[in-house]
Protein backbone atom coordinates (compact mmCIF):
# COMPACT_ATOMS: atom_id res chain seq x y z
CA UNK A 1 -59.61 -43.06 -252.58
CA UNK A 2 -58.11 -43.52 -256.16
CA UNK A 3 -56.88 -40.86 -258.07
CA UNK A 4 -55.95 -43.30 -261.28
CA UNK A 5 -58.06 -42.76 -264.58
CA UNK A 6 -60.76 -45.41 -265.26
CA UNK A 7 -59.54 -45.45 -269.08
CA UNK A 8 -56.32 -46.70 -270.29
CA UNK A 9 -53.68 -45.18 -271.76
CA UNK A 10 -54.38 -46.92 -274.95
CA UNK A 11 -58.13 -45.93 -274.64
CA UNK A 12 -56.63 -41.93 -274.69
CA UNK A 13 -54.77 -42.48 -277.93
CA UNK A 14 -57.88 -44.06 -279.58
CA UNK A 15 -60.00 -41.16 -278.58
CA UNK A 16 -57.25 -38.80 -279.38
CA UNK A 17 -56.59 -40.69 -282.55
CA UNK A 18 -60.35 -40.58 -283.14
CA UNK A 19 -60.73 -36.91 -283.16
CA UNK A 20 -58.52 -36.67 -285.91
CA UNK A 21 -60.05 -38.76 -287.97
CA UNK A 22 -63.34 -37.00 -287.28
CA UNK A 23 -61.60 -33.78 -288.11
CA UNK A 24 -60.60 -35.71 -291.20
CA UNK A 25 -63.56 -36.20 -292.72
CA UNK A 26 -65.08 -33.12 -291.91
CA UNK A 27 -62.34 -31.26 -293.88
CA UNK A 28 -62.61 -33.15 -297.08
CA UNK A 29 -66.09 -32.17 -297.28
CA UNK A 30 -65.81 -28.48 -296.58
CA UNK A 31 -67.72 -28.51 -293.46
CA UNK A 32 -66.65 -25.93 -290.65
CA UNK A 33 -65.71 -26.98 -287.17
CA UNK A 34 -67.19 -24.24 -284.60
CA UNK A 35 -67.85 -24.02 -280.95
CA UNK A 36 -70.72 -22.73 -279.33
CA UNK A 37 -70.88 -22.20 -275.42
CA UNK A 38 -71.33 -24.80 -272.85
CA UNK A 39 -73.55 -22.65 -270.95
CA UNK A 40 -76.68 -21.02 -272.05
CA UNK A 41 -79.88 -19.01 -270.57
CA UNK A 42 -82.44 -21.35 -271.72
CA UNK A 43 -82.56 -25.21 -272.98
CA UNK A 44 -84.83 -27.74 -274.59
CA UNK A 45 -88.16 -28.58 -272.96
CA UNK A 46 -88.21 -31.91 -273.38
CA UNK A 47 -89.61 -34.10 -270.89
CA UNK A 48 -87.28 -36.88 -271.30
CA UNK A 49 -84.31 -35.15 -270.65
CA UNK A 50 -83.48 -33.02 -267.77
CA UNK A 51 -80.21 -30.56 -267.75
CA UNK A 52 -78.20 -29.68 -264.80
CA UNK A 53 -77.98 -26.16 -264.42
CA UNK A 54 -76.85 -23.50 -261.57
CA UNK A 55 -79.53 -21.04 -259.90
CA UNK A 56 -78.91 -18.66 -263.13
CA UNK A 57 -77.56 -20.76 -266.26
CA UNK A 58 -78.12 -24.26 -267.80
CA UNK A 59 -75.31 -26.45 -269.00
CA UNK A 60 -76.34 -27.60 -272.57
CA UNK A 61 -77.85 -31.00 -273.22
CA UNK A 62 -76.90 -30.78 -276.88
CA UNK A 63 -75.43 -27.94 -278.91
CA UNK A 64 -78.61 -27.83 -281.19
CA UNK A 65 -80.29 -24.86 -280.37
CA UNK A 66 -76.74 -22.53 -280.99
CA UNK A 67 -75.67 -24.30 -283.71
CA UNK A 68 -78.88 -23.34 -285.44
CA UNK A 69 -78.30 -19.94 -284.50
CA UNK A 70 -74.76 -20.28 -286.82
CA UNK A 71 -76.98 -21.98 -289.56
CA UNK A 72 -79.06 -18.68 -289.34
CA UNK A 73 -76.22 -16.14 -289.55
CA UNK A 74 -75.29 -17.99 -292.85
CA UNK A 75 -72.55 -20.31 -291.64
CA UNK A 76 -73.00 -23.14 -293.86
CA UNK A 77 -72.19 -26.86 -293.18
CA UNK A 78 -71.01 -26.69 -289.75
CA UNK A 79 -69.96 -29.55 -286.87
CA UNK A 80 -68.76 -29.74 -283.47
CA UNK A 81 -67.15 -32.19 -281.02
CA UNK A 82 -68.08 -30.87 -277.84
CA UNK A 83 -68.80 -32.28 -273.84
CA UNK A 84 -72.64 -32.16 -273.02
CA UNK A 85 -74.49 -32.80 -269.65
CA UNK A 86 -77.47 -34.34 -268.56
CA UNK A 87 -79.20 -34.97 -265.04
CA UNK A 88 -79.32 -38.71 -265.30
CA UNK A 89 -77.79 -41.90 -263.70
CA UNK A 90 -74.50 -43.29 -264.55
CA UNK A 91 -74.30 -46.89 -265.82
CA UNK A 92 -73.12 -49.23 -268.54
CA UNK A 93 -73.60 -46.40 -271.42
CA UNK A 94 -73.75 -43.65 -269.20
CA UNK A 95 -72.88 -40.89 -267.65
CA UNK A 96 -73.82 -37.58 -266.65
CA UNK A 97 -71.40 -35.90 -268.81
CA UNK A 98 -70.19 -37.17 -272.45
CA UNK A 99 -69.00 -36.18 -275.63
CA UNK A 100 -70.52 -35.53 -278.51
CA UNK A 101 -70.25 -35.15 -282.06
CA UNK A 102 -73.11 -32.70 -283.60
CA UNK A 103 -73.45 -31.54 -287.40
CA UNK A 104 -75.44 -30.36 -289.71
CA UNK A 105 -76.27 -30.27 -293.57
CA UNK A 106 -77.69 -26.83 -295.01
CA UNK A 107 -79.59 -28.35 -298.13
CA UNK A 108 -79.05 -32.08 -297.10
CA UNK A 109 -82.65 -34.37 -296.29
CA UNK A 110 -83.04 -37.12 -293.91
CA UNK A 111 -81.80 -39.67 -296.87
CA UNK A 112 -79.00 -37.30 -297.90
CA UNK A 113 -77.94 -37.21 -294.19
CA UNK A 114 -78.47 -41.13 -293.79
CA UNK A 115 -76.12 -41.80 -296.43
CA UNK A 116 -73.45 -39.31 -295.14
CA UNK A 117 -73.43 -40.78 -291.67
CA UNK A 118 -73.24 -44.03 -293.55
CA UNK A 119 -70.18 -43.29 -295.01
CA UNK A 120 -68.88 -41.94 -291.92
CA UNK A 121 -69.12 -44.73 -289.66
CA UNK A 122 -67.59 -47.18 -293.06
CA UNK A 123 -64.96 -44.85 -292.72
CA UNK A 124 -63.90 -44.95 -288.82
CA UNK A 125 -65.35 -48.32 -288.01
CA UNK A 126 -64.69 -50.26 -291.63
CA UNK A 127 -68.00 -51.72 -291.16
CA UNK A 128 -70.22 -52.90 -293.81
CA UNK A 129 -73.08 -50.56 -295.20
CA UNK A 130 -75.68 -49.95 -293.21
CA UNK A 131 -79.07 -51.46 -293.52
CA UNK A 132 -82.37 -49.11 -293.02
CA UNK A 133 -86.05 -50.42 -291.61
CA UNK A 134 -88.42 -47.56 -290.72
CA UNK A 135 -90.06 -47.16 -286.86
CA UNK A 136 -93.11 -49.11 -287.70
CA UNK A 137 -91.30 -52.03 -289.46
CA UNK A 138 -88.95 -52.90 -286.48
CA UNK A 139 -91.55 -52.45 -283.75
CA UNK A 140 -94.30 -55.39 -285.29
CA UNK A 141 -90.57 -57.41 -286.19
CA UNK A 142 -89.86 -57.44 -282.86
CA UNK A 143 -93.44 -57.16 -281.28
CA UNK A 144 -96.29 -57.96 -283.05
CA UNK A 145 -97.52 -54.60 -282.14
CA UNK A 146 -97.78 -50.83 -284.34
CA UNK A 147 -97.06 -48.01 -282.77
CA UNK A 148 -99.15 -46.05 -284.70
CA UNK A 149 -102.70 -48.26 -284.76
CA UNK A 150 -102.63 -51.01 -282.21
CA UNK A 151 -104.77 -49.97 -279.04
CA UNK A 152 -102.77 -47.99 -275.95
CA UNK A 153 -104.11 -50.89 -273.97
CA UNK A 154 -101.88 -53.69 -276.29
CA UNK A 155 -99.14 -51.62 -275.55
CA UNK A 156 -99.86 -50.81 -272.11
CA UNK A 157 -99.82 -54.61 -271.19
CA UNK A 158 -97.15 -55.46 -273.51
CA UNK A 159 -94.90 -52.72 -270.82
CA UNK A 160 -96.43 -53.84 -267.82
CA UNK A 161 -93.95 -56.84 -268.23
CA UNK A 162 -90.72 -54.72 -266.87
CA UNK A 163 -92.99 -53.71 -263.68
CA UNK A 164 -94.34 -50.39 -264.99
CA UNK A 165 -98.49 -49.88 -265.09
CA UNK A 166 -100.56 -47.45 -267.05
CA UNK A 167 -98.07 -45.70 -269.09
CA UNK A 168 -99.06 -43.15 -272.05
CA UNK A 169 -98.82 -44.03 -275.21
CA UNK A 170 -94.46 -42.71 -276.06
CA UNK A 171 -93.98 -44.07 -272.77
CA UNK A 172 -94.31 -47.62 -273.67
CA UNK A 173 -93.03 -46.92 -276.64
CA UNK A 174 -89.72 -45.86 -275.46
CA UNK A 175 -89.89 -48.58 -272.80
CA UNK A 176 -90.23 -51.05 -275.32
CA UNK A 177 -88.37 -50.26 -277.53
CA UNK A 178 -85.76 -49.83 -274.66
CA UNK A 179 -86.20 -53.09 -273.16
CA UNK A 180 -87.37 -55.48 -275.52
CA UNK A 181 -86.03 -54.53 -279.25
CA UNK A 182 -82.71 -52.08 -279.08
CA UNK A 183 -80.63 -55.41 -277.89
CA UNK A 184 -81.32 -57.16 -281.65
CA UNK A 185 -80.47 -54.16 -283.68
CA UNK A 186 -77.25 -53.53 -285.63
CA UNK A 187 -75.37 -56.57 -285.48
CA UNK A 188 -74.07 -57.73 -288.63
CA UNK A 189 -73.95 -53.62 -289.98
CA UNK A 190 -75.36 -50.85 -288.83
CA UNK A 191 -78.93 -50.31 -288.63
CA UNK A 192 -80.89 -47.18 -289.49
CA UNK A 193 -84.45 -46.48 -288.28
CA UNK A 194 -86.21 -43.78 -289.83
CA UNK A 195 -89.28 -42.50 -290.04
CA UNK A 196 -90.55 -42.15 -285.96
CA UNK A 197 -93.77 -41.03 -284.40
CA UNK A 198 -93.93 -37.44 -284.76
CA UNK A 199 -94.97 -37.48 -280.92
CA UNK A 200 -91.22 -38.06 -280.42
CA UNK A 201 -89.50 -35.58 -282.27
CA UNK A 202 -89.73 -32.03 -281.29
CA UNK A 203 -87.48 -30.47 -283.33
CA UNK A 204 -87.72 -32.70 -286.48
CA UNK A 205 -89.94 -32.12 -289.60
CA UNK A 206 -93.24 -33.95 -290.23
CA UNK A 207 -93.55 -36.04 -293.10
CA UNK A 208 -95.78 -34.72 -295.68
CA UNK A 209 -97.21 -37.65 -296.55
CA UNK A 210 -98.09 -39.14 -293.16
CA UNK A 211 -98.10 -36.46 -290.50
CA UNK A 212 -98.09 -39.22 -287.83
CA UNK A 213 -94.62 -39.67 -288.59
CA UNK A 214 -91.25 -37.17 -288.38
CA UNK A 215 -88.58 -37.27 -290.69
CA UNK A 216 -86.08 -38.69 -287.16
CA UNK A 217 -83.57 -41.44 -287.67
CA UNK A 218 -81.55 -43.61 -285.33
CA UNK A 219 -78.31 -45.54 -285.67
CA UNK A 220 -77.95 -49.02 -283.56
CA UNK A 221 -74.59 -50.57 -283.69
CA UNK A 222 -74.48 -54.13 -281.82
CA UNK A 223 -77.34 -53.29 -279.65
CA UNK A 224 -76.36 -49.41 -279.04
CA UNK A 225 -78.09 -46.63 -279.83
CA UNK A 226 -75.45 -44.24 -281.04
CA UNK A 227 -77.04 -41.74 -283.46
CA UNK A 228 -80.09 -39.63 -283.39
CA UNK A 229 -80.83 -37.29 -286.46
CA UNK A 230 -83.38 -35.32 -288.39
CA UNK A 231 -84.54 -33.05 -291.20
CA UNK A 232 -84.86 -30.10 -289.13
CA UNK A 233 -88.03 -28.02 -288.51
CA UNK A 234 -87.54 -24.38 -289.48
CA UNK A 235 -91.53 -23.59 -288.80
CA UNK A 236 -90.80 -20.82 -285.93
CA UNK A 237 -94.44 -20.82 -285.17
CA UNK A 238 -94.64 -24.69 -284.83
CA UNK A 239 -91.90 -24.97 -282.90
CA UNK A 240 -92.46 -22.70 -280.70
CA UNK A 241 -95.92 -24.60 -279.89
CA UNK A 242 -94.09 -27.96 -279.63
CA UNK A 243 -92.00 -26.44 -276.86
CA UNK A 244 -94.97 -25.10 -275.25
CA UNK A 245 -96.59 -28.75 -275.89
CA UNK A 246 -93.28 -30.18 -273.97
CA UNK A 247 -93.57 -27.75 -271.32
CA UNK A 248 -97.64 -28.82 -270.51
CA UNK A 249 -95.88 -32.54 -270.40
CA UNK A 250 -93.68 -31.67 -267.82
CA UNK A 251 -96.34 -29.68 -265.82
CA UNK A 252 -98.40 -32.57 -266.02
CA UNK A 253 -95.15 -35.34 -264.87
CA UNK A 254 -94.11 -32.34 -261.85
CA UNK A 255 -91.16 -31.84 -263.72
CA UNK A 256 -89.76 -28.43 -263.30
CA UNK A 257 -90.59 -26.17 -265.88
CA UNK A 258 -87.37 -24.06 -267.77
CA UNK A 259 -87.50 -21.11 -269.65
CA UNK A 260 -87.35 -21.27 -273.32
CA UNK A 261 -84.71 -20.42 -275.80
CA UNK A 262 -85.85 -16.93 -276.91
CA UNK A 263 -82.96 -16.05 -279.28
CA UNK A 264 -82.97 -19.63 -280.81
CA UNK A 265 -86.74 -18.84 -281.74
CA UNK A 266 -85.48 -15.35 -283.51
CA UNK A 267 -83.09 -17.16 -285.47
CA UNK A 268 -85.81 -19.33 -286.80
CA UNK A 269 -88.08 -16.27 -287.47
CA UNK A 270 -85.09 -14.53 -288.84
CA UNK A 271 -84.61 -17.66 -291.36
CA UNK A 272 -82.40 -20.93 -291.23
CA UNK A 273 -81.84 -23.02 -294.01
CA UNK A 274 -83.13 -26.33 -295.03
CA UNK A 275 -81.29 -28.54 -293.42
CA UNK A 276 -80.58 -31.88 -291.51
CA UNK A 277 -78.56 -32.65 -288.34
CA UNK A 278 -77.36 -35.15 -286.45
CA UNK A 279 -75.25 -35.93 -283.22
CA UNK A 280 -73.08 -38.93 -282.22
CA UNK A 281 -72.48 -40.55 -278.82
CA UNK A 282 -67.93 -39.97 -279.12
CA UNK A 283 -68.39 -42.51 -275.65
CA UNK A 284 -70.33 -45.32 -277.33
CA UNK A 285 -68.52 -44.77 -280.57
CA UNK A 286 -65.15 -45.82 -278.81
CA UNK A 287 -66.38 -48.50 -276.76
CA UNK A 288 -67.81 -49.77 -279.92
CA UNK A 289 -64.41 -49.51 -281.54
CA UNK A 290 -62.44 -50.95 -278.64
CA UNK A 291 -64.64 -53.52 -277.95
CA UNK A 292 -65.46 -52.11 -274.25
CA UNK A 293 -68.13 -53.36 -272.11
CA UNK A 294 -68.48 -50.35 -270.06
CA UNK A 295 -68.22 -46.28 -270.89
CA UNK A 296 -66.12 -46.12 -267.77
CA UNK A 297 -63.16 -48.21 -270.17
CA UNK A 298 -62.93 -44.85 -272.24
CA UNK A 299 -63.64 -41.97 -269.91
CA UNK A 300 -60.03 -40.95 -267.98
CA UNK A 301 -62.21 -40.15 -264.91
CA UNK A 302 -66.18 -40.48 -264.87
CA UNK A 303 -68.58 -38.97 -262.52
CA UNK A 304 -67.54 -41.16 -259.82
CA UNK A 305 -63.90 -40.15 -260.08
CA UNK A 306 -64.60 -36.55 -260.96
């Protein structure tokens, strides 16, 4: 049995050295570093992601829900660099529990946020600007298919190539985009991809224009996902029936079934802000930075060595 840590040494001062940088940039622009608990009473619905919990509590999958609550009580720009957990295999890019950067942008929309996430991966990486394609655009690149209009069956058989049959319609989205298009994306700069179904994002903000599509963006960088973001709903009333929509999903998949965040839903009714958020992967960040082929080359011990 080893008792050594997985990362280097070296690995620890980029993280460490990382942090501060984070910290940084955060200060310059006025926005508050908080901390909000690790464990909560409730979490997020959502069928693709399933917490690990104890017979009474949940430990988070994101900080989301409580940093809202902040955003409610008048807290202003806020972020957070915290350790989240989720029930899921460890691999390549990852493992059950990871860091992660969260923040958010009282005031800020999806393009305000996009550009300020820009400049913050120019500033830790020294990469070149980013370039941005929306959902639809990269999916017929990369597939000759739309998400939106081509038939569930195009899609369907377009899956069944990685040995899965008869999925639903986000499914083989997320399988395909997965399997067949995240390896292209982000390799000369960073790639932004905004504008996603609104079937896949429950806690981001319908366009006006096109209610088929949420105001959601992701950040690839040489192949890895590493940021998810949105212009955050503040509807109380619609968000509550998206969870409740999320919670007939897992009912119908045999997931278990959670209790919702009751006092996140007050803070909604009570009144948040306009605002957009974001959170970054700290793991893929630094194996992006170091040049590291596996998330084990920047965790000091990792699920296996826990």
């Amino acid at each position: 049995m080893t008792w050594h840590p997985t990362a280097s040494l070296n690995a620890l001062h980029v993280r460490a050295d990382l942090y501060a940088n984070i910290r940084d940039f955060f200060k310059s622009r006025h926005v508050l570093e908080v901390e909000t608990p690790i464990l909560s009473a409730a979490c997020v619905p959502d069928p693709m992601i399933e917490p690990i919990h104890t017979d009474t509590l949940f430990l988070h999958t994101s900080p989301e829900l409580a940093m809202k609550r902040l955003l409610a009580a008048g807290s202003g720009a806020i972020f957070q660099i915290t350790k989240v957990f989720r029930q899921e295999e460890s691999g390549r890019w990852h493992n059950p529990e990871f860091s992660l950067l969260e923040w958010y942008r009282p005031d800020f929309s999806q393009d305000d946020l996009i550009q300020e996430v820009d400049e913050f991966l120019q500033t830790l990486l020294q990469c070149p600007p980013a370039e941005c394609v929306t959902y639809c655009e990269v999916f017929e690149q990369y597939t000759g298919l739309h998400p939106l209009h081509s038939a569930l069956s195009d899609l369907q058989n377009y899956a069944a190539k990685f040995g899965l049959q008869d999925l639903d319609r986000d499914t083989s989205l997320n399988l395909i985009l997965s399997h067949d298009i995240e390896s292209h994306l982000g390799h000369q700069a960073p790639l932004v991809i905004k504008d996603f179904p609104s079937s896949q994002a429950a806690l981001a903000r319908k366009r006006t224009d096109n209610p088929q599509l949420a105001e959601r963006f992701e950040i690839y960088i040489k192949g890895i996902e590493l940021a998810n973001g949105f212009y955050e709903l503040t509807d109380p009333i619609e968000q509550r029936q998206r969870f409740e929509q999320d919670l007939a999903k897992r009912r119908l998949l045999n997931l278990p079934l959670y209790p919702l965040d009751e006092r996140f839903l007050a803070a909604l009714s009570a009144g948040i802000p306009d605002c957009s958020g974001v959170a970054i992967g700290l793991d893929r960040l630094l194996m992006i930075m170091m040049g590291a082929s596996h998330i084990n080359d920047v965790l000091a011990f990792p699920i296996d060595y826990a």
